[in-house]
Structure formats: C-alpha cells, structure tokens
PDB file of N, CA and C in Angstrom:
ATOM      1  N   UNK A   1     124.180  46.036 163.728  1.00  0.00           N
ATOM      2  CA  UNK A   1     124.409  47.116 162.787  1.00  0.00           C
ATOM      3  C   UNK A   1     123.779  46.738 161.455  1.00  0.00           C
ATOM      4  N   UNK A   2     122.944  47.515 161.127  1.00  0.00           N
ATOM      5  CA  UNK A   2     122.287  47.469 159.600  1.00  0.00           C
ATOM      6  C   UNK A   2     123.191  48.315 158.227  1.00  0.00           C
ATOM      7  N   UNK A   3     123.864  47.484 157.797  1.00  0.00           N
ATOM      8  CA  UNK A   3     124.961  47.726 156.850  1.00  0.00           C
ATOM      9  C   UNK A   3     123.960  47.957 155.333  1.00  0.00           C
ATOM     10  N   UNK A   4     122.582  47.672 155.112  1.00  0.00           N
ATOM     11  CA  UNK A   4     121.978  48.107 154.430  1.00  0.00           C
ATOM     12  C   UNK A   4     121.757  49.282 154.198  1.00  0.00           C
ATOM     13  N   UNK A   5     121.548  50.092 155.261  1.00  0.00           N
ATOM     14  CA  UNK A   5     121.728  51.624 155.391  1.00  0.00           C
ATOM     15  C   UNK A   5     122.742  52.440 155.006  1.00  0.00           C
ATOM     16  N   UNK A   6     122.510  52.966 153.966  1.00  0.00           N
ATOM     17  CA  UNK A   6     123.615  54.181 153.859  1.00  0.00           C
ATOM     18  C   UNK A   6     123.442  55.238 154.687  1.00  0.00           C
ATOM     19  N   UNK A   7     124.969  55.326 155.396  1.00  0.00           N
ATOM     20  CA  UNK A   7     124.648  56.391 156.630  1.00  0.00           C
ATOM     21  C   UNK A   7     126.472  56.502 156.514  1.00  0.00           C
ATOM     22  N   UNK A   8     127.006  57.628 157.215  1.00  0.00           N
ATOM     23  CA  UNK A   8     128.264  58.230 157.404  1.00  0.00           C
ATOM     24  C   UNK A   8     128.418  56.942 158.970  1.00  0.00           C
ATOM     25  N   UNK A   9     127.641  56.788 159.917  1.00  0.00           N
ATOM     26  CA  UNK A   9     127.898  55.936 160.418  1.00  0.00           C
ATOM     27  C   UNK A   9     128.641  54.409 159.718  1.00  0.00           C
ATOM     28  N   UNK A  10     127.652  53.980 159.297  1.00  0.00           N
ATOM     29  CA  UNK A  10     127.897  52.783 158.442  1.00  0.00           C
ATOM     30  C   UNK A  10     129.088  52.285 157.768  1.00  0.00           C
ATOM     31  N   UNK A  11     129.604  53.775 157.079  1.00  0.00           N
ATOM     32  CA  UNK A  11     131.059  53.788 156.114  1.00  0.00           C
ATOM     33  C   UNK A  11     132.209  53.720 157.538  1.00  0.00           C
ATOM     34  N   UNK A  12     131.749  54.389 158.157  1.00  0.00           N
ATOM     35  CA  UNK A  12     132.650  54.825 159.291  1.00  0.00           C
ATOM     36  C   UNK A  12     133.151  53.515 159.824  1.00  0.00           C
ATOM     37  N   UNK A  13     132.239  52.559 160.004  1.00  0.00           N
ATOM     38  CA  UNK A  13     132.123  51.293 160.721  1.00  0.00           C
ATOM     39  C   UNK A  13     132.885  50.539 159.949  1.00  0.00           C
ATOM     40  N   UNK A  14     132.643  50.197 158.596  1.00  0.00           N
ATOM     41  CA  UNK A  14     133.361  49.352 157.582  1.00  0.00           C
ATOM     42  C   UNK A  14     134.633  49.915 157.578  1.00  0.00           C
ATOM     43  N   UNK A  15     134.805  50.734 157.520  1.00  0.00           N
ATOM     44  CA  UNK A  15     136.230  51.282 157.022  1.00  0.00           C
ATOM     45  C   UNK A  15     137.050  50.695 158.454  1.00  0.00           C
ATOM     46  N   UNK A  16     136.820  51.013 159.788  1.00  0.00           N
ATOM     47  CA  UNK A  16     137.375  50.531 160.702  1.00  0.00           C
ATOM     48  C   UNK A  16     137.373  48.855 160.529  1.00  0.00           C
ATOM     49  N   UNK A  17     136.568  48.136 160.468  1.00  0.00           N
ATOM     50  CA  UNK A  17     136.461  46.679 160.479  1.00  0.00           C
ATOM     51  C   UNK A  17     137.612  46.174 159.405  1.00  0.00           C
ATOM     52  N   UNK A  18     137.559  47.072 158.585  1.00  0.00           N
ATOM     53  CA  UNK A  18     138.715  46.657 157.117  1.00  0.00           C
ATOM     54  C   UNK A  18     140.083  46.635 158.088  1.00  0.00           C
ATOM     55  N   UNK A  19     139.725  47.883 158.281  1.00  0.00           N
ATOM     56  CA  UNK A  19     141.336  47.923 158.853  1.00  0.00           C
ATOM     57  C   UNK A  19     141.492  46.973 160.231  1.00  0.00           C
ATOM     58  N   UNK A  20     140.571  46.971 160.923  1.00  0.00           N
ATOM     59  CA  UNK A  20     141.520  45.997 161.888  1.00  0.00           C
ATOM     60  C   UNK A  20     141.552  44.223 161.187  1.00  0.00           C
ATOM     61  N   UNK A  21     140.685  44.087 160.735  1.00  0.00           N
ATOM     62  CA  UNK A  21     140.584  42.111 159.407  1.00  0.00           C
ATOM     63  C   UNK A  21     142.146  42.442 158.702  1.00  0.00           C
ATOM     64  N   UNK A  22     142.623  43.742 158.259  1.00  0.00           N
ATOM     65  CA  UNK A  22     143.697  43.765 157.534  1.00  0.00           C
ATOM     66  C   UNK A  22     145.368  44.254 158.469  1.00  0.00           C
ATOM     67  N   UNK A  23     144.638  44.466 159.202  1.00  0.00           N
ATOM     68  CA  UNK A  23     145.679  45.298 159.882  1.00  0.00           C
ATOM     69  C   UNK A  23     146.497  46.121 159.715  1.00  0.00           C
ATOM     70  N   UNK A  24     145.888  47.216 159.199  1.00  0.00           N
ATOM     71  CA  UNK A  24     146.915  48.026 158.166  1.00  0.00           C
ATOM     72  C   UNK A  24     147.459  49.059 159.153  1.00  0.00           C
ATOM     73  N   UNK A  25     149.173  48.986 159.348  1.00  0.00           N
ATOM     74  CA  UNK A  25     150.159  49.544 159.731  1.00  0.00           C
ATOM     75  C   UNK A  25     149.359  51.052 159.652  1.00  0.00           C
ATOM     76  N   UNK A  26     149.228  51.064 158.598  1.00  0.00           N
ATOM     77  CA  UNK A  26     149.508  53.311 158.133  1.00  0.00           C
ATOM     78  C   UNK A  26     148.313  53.498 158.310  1.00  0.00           C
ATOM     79  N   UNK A  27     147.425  53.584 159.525  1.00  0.00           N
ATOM     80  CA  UNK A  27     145.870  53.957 159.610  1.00  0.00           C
ATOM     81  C   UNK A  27     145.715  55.129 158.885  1.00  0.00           C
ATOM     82  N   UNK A  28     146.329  56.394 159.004  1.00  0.00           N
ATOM     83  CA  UNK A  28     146.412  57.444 158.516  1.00  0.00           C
ATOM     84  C   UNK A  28     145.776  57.366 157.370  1.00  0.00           C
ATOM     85  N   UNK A  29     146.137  56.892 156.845  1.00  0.00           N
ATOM     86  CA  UNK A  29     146.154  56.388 155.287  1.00  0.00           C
ATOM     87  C   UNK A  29     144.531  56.112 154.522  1.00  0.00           C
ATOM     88  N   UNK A  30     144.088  55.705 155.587  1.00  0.00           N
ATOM     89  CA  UNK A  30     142.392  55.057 155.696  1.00  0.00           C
ATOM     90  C   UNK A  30     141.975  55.741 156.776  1.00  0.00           C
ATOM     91  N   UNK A  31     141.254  56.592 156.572  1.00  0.00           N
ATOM     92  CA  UNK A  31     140.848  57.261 157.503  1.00  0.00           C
ATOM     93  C   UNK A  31     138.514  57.135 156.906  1.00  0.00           C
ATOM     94  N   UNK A  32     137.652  57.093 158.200  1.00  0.00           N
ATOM     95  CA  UNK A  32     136.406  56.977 157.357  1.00  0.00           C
ATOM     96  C   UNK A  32     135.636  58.532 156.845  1.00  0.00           C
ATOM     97  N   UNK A  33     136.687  59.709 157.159  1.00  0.00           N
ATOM     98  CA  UNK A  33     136.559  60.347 156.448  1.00  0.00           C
ATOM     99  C   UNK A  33     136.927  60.900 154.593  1.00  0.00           C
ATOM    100  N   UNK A  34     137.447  59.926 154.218  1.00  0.00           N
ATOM    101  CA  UNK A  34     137.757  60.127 153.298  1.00  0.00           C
ATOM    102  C   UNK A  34     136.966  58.956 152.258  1.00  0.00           C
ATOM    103  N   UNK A  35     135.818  59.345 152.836  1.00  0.00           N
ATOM    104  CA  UNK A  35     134.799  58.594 151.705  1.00  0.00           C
ATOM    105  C   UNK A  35     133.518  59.152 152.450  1.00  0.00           C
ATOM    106  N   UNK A  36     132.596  58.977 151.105  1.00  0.00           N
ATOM    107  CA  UNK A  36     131.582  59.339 151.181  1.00  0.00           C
ATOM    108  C   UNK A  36     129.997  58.508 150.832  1.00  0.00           C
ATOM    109  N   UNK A  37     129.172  58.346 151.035  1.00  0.00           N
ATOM    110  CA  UNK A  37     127.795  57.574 150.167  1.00  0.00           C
ATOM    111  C   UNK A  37     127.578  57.082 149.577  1.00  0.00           C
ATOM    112  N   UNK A  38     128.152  58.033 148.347  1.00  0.00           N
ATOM    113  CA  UNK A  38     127.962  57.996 146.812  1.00  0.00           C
ATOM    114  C   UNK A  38     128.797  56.695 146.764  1.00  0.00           C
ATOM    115  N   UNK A  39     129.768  56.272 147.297  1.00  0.00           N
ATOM    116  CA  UNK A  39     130.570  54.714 146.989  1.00  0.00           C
ATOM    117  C   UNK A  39     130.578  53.624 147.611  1.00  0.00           C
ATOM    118  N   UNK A  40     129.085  54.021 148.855  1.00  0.00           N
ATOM    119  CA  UNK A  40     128.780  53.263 150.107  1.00  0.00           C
ATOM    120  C   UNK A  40     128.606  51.185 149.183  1.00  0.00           C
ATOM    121  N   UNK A  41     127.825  51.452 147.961  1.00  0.00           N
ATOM    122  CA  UNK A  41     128.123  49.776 147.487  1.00  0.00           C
ATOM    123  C   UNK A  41     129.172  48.993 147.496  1.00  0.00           C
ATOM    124  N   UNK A  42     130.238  50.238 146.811  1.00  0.00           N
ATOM    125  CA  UNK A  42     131.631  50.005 146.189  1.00  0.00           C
ATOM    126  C   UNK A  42     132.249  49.259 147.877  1.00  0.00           C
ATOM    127  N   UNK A  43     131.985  50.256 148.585  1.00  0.00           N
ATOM    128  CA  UNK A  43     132.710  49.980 149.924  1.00  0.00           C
ATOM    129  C   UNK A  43     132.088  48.807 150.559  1.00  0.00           C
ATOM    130  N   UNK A  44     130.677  48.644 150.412  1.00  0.00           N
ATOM    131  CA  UNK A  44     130.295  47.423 151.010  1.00  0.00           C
ATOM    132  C   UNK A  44     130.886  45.558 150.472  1.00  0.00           C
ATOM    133  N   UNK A  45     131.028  46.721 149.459  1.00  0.00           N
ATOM    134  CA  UNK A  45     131.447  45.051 148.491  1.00  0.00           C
ATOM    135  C   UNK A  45     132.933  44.649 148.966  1.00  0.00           C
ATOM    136  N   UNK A  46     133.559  45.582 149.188  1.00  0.00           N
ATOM    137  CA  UNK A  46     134.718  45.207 149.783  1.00  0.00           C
ATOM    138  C   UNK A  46     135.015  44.735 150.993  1.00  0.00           C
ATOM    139  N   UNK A  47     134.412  45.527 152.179  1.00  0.00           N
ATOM    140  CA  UNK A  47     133.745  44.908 153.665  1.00  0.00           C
ATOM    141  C   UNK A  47     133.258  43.638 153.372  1.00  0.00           C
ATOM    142  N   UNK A  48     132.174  43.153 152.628  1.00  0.00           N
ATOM    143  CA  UNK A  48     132.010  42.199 152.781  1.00  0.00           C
ATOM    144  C   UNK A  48     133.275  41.035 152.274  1.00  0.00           C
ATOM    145  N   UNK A  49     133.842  41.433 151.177  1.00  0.00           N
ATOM    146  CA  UNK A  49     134.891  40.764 150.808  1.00  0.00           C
ATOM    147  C   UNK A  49     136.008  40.081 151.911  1.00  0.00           C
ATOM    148  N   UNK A  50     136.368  41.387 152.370  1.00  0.00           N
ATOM    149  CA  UNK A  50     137.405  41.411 153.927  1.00  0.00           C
ATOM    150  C   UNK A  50     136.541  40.193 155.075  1.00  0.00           C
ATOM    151  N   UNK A  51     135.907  40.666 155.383  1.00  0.00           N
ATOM    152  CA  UNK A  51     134.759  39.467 156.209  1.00  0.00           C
ATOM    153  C   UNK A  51     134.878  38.527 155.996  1.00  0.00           C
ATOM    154  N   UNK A  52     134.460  37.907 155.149  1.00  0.00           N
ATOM    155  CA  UNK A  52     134.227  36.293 154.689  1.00  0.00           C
ATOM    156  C   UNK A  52     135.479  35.795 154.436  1.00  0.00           C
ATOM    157  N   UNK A  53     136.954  36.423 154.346  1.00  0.00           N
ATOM    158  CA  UNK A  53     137.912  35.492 154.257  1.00  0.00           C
ATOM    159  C   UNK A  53     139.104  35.590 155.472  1.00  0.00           C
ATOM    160  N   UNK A  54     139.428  34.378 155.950  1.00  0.00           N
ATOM    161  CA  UNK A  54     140.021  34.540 156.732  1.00  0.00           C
ATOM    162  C   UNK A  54     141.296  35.139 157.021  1.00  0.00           C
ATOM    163  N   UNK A  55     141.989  34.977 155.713  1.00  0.00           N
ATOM    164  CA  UNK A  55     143.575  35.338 155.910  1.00  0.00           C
ATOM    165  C   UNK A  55     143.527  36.181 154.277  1.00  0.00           C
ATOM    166  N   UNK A  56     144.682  36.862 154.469  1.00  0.00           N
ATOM    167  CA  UNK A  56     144.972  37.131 152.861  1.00  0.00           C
ATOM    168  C   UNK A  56     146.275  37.321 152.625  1.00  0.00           C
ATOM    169  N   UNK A  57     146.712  37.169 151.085  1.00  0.00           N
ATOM    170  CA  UNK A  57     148.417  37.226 150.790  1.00  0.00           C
ATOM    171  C   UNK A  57     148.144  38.595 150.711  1.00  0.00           C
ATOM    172  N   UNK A  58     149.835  39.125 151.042  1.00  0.00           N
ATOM    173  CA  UNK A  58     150.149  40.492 150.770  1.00  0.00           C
ATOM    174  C   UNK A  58     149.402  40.529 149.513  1.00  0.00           C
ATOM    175  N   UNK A  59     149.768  40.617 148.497  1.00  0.00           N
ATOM    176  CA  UNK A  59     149.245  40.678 146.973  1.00  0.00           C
ATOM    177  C   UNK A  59     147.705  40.919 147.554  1.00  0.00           C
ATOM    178  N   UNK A  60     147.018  40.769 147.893  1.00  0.00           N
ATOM    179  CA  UNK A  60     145.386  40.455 147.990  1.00  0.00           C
ATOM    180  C   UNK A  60     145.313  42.066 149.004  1.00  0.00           C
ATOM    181  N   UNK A  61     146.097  42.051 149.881  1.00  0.00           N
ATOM    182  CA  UNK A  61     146.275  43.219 150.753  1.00  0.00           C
ATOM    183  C   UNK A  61     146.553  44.430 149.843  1.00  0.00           C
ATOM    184  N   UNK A  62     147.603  44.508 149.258  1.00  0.00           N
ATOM    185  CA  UNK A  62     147.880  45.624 148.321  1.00  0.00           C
ATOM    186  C   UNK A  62     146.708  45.787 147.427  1.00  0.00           C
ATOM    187  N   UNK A  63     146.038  44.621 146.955  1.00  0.00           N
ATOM    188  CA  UNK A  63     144.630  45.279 145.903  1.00  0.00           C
ATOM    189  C   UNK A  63     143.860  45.699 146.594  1.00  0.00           C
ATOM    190  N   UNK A  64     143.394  45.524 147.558  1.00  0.00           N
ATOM    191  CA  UNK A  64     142.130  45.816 148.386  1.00  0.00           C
ATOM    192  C   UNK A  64     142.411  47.380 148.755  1.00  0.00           C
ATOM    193  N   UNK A  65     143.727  47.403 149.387  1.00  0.00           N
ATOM    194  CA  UNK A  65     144.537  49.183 149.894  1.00  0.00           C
ATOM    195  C   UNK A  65     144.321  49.824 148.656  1.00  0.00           C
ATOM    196  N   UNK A  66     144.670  49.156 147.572  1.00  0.00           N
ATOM    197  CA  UNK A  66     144.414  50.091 146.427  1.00  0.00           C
ATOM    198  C   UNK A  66     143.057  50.317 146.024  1.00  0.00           C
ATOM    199  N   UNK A  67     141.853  49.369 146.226  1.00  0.00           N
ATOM    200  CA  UNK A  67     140.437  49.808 145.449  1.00  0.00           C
ATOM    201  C   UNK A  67     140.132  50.370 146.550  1.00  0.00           C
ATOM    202  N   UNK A  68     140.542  50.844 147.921  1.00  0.00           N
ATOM    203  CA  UNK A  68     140.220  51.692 148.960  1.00  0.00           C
ATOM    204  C   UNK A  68     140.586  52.927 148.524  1.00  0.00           C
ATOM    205  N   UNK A  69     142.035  53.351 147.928  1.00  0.00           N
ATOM    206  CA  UNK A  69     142.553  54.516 147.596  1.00  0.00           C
ATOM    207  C   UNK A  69     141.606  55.025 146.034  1.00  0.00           C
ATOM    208  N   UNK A  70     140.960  54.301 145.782  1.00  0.00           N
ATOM    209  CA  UNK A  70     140.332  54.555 144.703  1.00  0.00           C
ATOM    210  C   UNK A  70     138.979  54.756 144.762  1.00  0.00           C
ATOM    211  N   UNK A  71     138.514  54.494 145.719  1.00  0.00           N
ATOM    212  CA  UNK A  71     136.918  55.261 146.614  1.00  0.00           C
ATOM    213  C   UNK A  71     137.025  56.188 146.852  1.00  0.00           C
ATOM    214  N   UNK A  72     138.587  56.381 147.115  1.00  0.00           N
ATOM    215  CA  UNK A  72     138.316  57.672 148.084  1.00  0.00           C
ATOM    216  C   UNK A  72     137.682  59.453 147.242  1.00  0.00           C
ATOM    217  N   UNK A  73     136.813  60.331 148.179  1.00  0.00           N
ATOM    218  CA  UNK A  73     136.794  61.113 147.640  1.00  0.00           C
ATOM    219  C   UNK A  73     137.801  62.280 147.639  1.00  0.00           C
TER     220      UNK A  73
END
C-alpha cells in the first residue's frame, strides 16, 4: 500500500489500522468516513505515530481519540 497517495482508499486503510493498533471499543465512533483529504497529512502523521509504537497508556489513547475527533469533517 502506497500511503503517499492521497486517495479515500488510503484514509480508509489508516483509519482501520488505528483502530485495530488501538483497539478502540466504540468503532462507531471512528468510522473512515468521517474524514476526508484535505487532513490526509494530519491523519498520516498519526498512523504513522500509532505504528511505530508498541503499546500506549490510556492517557496517550485518549489524545490520539481526541486529535482523531478533531480531523474529523
């Protein structure tokens, strides 16, 4: 997968990968429709964030849920 590409695929993909690295209970909640292009960096930066670390404290979980709720369109 070429994550360089901005594509509705692409977001679609990250947004799922977040959620299963995080495991977030309320999928609902994160859905990869509720983002769009225009924040495809914003979102990559966070994917990549989620990726590279193995574990995270709640605290680290709640910021990340939150700069997700804050992409959203």
């Amino acid at each position: 997968m070429d994550l360089t590409q901005k594509s509705v695929e692409n977001v679609e993909y990250m947004i799922e990968k977040i959620k299963e690295k995080l495991k977030v209970l309320n999928f609902a909640a994160i859905k990869p429709s509720h983002f769009d292009e225009e924040m495809y960096e914003e979102l990559k930066d966070i994917y990549d964030l989620v990726m590279k670390k193995p574990t995270f404290s709640p605290n680290e979980m709640q910021a990340i849920v939150e700069e997700l709720g804050s992409l959203k369109k």
